[in-house]
PDB file of N, CA and C in Angstrom:
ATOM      1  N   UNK A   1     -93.801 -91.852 172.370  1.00  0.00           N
ATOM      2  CA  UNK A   1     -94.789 -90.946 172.927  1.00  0.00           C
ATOM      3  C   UNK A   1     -94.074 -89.678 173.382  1.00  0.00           C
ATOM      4  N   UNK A   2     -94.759 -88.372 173.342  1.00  0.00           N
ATOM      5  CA  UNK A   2     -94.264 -87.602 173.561  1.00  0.00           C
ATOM      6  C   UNK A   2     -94.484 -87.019 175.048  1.00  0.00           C
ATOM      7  N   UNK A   3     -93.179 -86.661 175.605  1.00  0.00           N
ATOM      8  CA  UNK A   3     -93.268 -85.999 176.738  1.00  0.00           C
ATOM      9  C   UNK A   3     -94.178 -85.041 177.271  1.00  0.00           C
ATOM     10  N   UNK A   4     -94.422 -84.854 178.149  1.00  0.00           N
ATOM     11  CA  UNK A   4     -95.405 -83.166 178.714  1.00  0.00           C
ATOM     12  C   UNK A   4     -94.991 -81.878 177.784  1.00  0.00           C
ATOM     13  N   UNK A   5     -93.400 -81.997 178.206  1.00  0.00           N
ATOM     14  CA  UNK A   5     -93.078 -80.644 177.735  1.00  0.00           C
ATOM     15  C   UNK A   5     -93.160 -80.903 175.759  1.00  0.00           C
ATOM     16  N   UNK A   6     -93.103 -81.787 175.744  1.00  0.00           N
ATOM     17  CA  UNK A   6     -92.767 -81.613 174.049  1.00  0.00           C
ATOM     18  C   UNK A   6     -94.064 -81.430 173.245  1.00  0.00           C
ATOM     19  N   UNK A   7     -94.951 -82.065 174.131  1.00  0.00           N
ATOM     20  CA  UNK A   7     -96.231 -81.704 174.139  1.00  0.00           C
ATOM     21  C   UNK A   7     -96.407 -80.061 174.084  1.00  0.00           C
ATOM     22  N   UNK A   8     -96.385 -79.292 175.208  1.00  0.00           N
ATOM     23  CA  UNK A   8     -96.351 -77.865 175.088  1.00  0.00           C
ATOM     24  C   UNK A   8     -95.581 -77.081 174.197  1.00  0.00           C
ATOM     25  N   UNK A   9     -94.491 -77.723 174.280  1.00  0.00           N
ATOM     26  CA  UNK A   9     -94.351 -77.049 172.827  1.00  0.00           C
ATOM     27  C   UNK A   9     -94.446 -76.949 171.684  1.00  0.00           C
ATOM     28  N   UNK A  10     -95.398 -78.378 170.586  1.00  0.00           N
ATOM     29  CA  UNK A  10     -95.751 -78.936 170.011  1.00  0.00           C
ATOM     30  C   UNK A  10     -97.501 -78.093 169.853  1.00  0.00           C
ATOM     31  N   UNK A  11     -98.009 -78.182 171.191  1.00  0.00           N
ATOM     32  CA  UNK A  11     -99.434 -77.046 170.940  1.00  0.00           C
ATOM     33  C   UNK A  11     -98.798 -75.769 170.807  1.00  0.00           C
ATOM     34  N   UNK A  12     -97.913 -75.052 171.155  1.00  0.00           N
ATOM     35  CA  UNK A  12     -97.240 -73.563 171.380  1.00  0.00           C
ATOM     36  C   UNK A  12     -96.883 -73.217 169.824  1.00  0.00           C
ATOM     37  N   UNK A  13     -96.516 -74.608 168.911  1.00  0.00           N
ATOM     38  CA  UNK A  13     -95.751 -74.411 167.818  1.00  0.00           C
ATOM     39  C   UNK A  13     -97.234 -74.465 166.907  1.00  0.00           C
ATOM     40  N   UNK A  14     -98.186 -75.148 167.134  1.00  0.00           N
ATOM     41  CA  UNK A  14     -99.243 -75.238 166.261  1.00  0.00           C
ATOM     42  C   UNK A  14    -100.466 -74.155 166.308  1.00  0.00           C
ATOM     43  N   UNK A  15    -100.183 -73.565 167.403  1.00  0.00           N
ATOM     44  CA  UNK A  15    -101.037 -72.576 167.299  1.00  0.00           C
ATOM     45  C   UNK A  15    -100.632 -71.366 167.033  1.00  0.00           C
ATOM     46  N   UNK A  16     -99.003 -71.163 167.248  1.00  0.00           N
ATOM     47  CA  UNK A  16     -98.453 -69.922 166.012  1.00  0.00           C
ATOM     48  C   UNK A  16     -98.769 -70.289 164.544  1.00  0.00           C
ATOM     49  N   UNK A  17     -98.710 -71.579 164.132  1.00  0.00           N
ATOM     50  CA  UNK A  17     -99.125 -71.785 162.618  1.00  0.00           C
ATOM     51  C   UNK A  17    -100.122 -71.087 162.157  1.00  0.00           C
ATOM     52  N   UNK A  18    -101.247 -71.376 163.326  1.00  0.00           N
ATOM     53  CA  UNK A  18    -102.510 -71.344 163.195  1.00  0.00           C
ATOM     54  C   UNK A  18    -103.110 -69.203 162.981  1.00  0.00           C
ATOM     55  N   UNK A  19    -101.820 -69.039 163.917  1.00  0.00           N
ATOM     56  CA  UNK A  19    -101.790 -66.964 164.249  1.00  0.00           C
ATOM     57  C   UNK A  19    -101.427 -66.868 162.888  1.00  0.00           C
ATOM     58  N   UNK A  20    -100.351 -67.581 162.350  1.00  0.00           N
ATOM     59  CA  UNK A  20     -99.627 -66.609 161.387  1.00  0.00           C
ATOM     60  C   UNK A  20    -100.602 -66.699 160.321  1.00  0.00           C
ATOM     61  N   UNK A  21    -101.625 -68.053 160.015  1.00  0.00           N
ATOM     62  CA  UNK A  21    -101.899 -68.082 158.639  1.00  0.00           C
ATOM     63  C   UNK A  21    -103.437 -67.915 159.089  1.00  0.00           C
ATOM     64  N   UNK A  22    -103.644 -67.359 160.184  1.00  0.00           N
ATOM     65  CA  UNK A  22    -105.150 -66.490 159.970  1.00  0.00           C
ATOM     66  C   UNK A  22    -104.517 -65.174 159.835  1.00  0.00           C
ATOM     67  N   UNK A  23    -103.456 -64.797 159.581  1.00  0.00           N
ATOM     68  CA  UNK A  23    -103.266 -63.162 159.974  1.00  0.00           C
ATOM     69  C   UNK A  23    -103.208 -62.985 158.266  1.00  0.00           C
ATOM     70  N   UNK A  24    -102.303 -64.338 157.624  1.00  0.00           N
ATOM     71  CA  UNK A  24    -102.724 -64.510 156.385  1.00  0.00           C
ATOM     72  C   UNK A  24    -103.897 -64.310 155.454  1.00  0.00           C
ATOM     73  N   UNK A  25    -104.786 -64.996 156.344  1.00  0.00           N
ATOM     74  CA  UNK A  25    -105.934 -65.087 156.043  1.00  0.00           C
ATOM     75  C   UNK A  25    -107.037 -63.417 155.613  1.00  0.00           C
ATOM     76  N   UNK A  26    -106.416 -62.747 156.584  1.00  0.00           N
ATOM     77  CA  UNK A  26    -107.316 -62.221 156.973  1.00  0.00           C
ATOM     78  C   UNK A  26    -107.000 -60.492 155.958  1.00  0.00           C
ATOM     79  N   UNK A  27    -105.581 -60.594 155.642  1.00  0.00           N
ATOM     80  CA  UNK A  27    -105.062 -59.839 154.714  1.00  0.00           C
ATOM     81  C   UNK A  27    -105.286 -60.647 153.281  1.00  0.00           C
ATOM     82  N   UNK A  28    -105.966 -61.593 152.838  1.00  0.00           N
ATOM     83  CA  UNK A  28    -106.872 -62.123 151.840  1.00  0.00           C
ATOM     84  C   UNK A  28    -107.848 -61.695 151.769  1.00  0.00           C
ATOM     85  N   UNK A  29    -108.301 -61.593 153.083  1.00  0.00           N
ATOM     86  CA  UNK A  29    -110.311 -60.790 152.945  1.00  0.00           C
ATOM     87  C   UNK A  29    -109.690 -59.720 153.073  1.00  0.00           C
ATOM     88  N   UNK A  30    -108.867 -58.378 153.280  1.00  0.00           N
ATOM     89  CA  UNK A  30    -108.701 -57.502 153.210  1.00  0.00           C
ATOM     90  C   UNK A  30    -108.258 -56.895 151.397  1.00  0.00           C
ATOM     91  N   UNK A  31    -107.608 -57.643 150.885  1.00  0.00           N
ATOM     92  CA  UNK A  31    -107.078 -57.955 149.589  1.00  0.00           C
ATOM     93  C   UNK A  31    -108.594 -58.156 148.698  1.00  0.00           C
ATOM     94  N   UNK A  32    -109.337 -59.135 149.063  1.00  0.00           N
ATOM     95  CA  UNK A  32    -110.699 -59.661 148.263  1.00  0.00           C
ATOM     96  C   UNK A  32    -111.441 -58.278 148.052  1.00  0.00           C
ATOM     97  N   UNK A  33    -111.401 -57.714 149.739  1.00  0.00           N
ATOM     98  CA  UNK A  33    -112.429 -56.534 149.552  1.00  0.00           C
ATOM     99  C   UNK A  33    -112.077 -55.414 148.460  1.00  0.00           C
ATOM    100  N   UNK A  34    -110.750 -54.867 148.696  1.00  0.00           N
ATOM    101  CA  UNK A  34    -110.415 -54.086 147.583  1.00  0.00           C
ATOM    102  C   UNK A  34    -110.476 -54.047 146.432  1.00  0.00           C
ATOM    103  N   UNK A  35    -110.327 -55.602 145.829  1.00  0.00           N
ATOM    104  CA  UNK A  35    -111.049 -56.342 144.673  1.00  0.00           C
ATOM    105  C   UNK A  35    -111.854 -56.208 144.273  1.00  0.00           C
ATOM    106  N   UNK A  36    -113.236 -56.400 145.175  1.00  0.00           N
ATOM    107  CA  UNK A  36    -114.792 -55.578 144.713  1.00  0.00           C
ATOM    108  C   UNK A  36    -114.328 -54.340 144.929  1.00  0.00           C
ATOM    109  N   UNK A  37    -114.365 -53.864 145.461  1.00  0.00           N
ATOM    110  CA  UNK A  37    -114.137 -52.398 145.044  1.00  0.00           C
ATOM    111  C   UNK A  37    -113.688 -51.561 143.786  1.00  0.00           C
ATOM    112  N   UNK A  38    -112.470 -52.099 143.655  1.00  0.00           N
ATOM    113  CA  UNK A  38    -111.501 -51.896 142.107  1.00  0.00           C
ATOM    114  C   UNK A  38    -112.572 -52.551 140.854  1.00  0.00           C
ATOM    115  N   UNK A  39    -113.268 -53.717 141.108  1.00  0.00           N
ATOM    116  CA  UNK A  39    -114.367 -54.279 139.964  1.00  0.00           C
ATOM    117  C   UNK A  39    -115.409 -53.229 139.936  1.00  0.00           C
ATOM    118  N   UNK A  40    -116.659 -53.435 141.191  1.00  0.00           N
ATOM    119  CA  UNK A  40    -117.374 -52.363 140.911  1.00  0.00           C
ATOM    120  C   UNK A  40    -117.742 -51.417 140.711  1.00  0.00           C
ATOM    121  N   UNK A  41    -116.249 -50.273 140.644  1.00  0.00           N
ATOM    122  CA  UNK A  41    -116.145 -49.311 139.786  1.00  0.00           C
ATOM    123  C   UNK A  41    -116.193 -49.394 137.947  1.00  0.00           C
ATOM    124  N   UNK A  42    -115.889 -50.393 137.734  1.00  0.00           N
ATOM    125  CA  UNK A  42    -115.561 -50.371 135.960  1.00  0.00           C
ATOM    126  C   UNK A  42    -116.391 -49.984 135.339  1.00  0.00           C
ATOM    127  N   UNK A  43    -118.289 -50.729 136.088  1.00  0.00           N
ATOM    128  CA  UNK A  43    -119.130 -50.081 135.120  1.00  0.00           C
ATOM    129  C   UNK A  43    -119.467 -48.560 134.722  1.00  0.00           C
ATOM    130  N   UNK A  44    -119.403 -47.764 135.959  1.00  0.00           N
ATOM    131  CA  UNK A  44    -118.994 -46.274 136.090  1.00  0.00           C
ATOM    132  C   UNK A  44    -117.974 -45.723 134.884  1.00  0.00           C
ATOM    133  N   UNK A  45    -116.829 -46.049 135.478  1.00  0.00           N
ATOM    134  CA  UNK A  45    -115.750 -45.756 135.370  1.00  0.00           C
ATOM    135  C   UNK A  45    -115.620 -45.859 133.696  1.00  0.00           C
ATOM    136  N   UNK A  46    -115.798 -46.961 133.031  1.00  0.00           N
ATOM    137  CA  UNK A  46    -115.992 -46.796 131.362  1.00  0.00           C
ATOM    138  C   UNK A  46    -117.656 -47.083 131.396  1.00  0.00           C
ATOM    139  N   UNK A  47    -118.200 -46.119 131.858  1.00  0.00           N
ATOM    140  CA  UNK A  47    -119.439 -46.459 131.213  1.00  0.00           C
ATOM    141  C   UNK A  47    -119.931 -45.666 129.786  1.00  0.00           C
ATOM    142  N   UNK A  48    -119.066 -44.979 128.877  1.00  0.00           N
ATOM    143  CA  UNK A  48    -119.151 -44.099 128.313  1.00  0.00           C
ATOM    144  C   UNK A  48    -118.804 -45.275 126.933  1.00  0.00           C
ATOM    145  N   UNK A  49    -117.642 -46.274 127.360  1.00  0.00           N
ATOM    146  CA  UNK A  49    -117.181 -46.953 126.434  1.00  0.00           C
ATOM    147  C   UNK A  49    -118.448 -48.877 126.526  1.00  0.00           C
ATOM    148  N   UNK A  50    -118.422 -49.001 127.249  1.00  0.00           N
ATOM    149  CA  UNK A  50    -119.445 -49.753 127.730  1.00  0.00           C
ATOM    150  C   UNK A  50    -121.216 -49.052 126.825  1.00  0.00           C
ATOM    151  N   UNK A  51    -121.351 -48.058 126.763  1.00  0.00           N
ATOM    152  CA  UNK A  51    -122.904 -47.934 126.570  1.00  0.00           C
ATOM    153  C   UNK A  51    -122.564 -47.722 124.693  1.00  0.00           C
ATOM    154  N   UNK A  52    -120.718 -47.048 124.389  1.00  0.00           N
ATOM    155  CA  UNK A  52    -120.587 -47.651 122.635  1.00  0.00           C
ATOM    156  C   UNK A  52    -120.747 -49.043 122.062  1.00  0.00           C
ATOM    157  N   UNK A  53    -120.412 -49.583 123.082  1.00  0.00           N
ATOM    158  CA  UNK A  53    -120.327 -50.893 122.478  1.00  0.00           C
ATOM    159  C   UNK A  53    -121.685 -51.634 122.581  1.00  0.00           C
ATOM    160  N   UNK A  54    -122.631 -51.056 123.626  1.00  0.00           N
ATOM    161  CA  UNK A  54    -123.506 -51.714 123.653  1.00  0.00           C
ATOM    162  C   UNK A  54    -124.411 -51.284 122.143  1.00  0.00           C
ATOM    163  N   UNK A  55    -124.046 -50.354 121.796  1.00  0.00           N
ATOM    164  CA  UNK A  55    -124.570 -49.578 120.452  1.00  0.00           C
ATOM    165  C   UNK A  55    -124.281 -50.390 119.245  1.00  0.00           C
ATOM    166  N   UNK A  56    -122.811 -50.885 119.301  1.00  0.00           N
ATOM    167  CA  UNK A  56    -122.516 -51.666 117.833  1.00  0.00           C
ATOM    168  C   UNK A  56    -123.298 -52.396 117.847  1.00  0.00           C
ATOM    169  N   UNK A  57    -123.216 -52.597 115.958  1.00  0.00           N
ATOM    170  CA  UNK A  57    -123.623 -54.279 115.581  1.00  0.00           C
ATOM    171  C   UNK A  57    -122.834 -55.085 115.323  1.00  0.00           C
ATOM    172  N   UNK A  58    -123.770 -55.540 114.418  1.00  0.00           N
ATOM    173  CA  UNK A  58    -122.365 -56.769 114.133  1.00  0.00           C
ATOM    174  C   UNK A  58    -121.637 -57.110 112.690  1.00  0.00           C
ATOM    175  N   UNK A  59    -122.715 -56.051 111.463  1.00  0.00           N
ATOM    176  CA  UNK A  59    -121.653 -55.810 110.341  1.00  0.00           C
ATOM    177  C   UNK A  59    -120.165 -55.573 110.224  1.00  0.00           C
ATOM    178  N   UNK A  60    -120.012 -54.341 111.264  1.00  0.00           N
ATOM    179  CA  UNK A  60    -118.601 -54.009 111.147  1.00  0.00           C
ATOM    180  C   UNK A  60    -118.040 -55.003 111.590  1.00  0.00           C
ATOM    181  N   UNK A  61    -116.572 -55.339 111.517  1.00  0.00           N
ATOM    182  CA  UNK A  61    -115.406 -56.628 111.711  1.00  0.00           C
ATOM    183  C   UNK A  61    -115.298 -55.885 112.873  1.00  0.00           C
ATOM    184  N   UNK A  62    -115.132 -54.301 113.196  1.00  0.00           N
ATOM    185  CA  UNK A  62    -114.356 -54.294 114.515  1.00  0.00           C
ATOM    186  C   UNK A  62    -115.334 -53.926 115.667  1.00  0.00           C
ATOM    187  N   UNK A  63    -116.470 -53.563 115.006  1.00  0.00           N
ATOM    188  CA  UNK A  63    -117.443 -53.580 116.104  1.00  0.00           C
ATOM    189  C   UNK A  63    -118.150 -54.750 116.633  1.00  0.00           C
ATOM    190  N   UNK A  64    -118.198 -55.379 115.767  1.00  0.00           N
ATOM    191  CA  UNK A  64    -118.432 -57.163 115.943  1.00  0.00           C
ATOM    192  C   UNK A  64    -117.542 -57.986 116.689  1.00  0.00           C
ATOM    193  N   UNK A  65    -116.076 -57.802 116.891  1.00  0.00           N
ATOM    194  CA  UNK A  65    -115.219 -58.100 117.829  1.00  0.00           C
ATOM    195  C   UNK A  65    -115.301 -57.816 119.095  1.00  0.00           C
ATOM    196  N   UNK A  66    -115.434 -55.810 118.795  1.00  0.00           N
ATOM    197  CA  UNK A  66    -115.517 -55.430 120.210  1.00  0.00           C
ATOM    198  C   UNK A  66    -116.571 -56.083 120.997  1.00  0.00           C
ATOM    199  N   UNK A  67    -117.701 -56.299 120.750  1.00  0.00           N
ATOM    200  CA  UNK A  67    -118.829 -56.836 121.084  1.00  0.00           C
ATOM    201  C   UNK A  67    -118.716 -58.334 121.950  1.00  0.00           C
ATOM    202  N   UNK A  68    -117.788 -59.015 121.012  1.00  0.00           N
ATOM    203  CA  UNK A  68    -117.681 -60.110 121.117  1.00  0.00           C
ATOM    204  C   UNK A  68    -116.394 -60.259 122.269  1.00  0.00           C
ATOM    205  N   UNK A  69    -115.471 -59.656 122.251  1.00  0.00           N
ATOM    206  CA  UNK A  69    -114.426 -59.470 123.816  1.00  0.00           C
ATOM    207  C   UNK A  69    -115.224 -58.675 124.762  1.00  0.00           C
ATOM    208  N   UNK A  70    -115.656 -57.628 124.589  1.00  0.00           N
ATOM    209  CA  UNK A  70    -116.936 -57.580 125.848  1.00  0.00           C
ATOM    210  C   UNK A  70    -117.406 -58.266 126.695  1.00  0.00           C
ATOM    211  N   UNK A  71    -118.132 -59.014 125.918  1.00  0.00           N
ATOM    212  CA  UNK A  71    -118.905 -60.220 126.398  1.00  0.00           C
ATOM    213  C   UNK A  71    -118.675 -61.134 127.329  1.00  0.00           C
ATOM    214  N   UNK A  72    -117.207 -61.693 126.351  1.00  0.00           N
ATOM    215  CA  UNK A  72    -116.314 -62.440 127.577  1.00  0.00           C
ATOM    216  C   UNK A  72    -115.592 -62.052 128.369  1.00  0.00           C
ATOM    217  N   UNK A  73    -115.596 -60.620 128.845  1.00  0.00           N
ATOM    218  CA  UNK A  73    -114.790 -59.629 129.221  1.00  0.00           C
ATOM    219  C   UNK A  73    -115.865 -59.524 130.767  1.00  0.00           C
ATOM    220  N   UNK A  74    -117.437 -59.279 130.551  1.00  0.00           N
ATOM    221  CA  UNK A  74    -118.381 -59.146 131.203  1.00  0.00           C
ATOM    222  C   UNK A  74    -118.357 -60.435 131.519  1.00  0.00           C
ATOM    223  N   UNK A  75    -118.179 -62.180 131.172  1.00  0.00           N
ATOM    224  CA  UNK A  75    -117.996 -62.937 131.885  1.00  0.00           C
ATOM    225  C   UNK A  75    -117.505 -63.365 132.776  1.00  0.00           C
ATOM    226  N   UNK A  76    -115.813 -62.756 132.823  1.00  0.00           N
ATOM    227  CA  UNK A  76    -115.312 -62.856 133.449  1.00  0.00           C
ATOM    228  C   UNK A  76    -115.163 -62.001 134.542  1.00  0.00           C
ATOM    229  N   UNK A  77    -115.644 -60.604 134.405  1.00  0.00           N
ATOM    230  CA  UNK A  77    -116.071 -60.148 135.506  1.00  0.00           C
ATOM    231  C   UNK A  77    -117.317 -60.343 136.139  1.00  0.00           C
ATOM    232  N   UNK A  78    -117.799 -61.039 135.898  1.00  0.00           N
ATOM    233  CA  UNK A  78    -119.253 -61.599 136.841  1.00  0.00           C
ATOM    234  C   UNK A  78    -118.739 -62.425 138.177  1.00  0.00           C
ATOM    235  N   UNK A  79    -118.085 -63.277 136.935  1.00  0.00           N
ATOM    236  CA  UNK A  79    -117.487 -64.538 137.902  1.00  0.00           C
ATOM    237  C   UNK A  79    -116.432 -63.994 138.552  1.00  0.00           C
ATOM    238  N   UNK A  80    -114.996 -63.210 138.452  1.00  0.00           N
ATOM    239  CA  UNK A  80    -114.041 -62.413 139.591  1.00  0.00           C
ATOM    240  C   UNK A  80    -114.786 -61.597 140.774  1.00  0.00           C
ATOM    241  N   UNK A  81    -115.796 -60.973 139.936  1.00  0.00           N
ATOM    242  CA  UNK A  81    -116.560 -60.136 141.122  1.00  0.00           C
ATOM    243  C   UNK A  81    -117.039 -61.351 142.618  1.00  0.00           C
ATOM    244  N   UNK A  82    -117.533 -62.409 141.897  1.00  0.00           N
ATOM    245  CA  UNK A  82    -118.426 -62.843 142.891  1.00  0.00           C
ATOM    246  C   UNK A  82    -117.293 -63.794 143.973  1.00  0.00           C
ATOM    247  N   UNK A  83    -116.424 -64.206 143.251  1.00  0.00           N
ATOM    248  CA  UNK A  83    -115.366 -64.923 143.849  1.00  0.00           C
ATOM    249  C   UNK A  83    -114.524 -64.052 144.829  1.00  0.00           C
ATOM    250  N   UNK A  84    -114.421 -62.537 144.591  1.00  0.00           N
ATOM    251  CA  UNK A  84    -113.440 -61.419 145.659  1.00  0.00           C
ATOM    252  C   UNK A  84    -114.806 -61.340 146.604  1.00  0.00           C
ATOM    253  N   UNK A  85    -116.041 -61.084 145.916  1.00  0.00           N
ATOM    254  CA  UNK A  85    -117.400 -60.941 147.260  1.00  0.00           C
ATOM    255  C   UNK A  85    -117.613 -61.791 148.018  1.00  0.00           C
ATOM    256  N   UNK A  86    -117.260 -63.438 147.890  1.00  0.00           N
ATOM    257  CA  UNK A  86    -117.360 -64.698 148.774  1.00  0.00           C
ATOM    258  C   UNK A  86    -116.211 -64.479 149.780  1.00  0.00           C
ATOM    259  N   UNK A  87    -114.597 -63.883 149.325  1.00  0.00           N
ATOM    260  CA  UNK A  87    -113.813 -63.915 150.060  1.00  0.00           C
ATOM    261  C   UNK A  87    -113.975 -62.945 151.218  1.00  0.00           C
ATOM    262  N   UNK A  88    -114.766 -61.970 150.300  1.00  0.00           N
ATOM    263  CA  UNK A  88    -114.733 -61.204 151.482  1.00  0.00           C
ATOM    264  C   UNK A  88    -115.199 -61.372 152.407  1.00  0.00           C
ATOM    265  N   UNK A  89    -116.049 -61.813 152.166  1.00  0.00           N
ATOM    266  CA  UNK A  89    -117.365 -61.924 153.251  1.00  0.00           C
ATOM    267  C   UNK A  89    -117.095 -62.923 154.462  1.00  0.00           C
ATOM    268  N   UNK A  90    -115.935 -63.268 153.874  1.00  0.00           N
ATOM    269  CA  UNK A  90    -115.667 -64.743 154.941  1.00  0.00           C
ATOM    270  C   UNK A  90    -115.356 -64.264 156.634  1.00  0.00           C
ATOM    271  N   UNK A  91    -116.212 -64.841 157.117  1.00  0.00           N
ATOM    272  CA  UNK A  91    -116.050 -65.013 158.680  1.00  0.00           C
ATOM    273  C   UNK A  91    -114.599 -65.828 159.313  1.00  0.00           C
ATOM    274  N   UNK A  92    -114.026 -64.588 159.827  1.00  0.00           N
ATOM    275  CA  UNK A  92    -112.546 -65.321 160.500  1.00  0.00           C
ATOM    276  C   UNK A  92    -112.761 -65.583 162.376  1.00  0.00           C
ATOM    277  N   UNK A  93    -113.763 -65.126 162.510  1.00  0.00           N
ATOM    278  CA  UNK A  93    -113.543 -64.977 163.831  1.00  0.00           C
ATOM    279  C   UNK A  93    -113.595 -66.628 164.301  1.00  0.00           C
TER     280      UNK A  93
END
């Protein structure tokens, strides 16, 4: 069993854990946010190349590609977007 004091220092030692890896934490939701940010610019940002591609078909080989990495391109930013917007949003207090 542990002593008084080893005790105090045992809570003293667990609740710096606890400082350092919310401070962690909290430069994650700071990190997440910038994330949406840096995402929800893209549609802007190439929307010039975004509204070509929405133009191709699908005869051409390379417009039919582009189309087709798009796509999964727009999948995967659905799903990054929403995953940096959950982090952010997270309540540390």
């Amino acid at each position: 069993m542990a002593t008084t004091s080893e005790v105090k220092v045992g809570l003293d030692a667990i609740a710096k854990v606890i400082s350092d890896q919310r401070a962690v934490m909290q430069k994650v939701k700071s990190n997440a946010g910038l994330a949406s940010e840096a995402l929800a610019l893209l549609p802007t940002t190439y929307a010039d190349v975004i509204d070509t591609i929405n133009g191709y078909g699908n005869a051409d080989a390379f417009e039919a590609h582009a189309k087709a990495e798009f796509a999964k391109l727009v999948d995967e930013f659905i799903a990054l977007k929403a995953d940096a917007d959950t982090v952010a949003a997270v309540d540390l207090g």
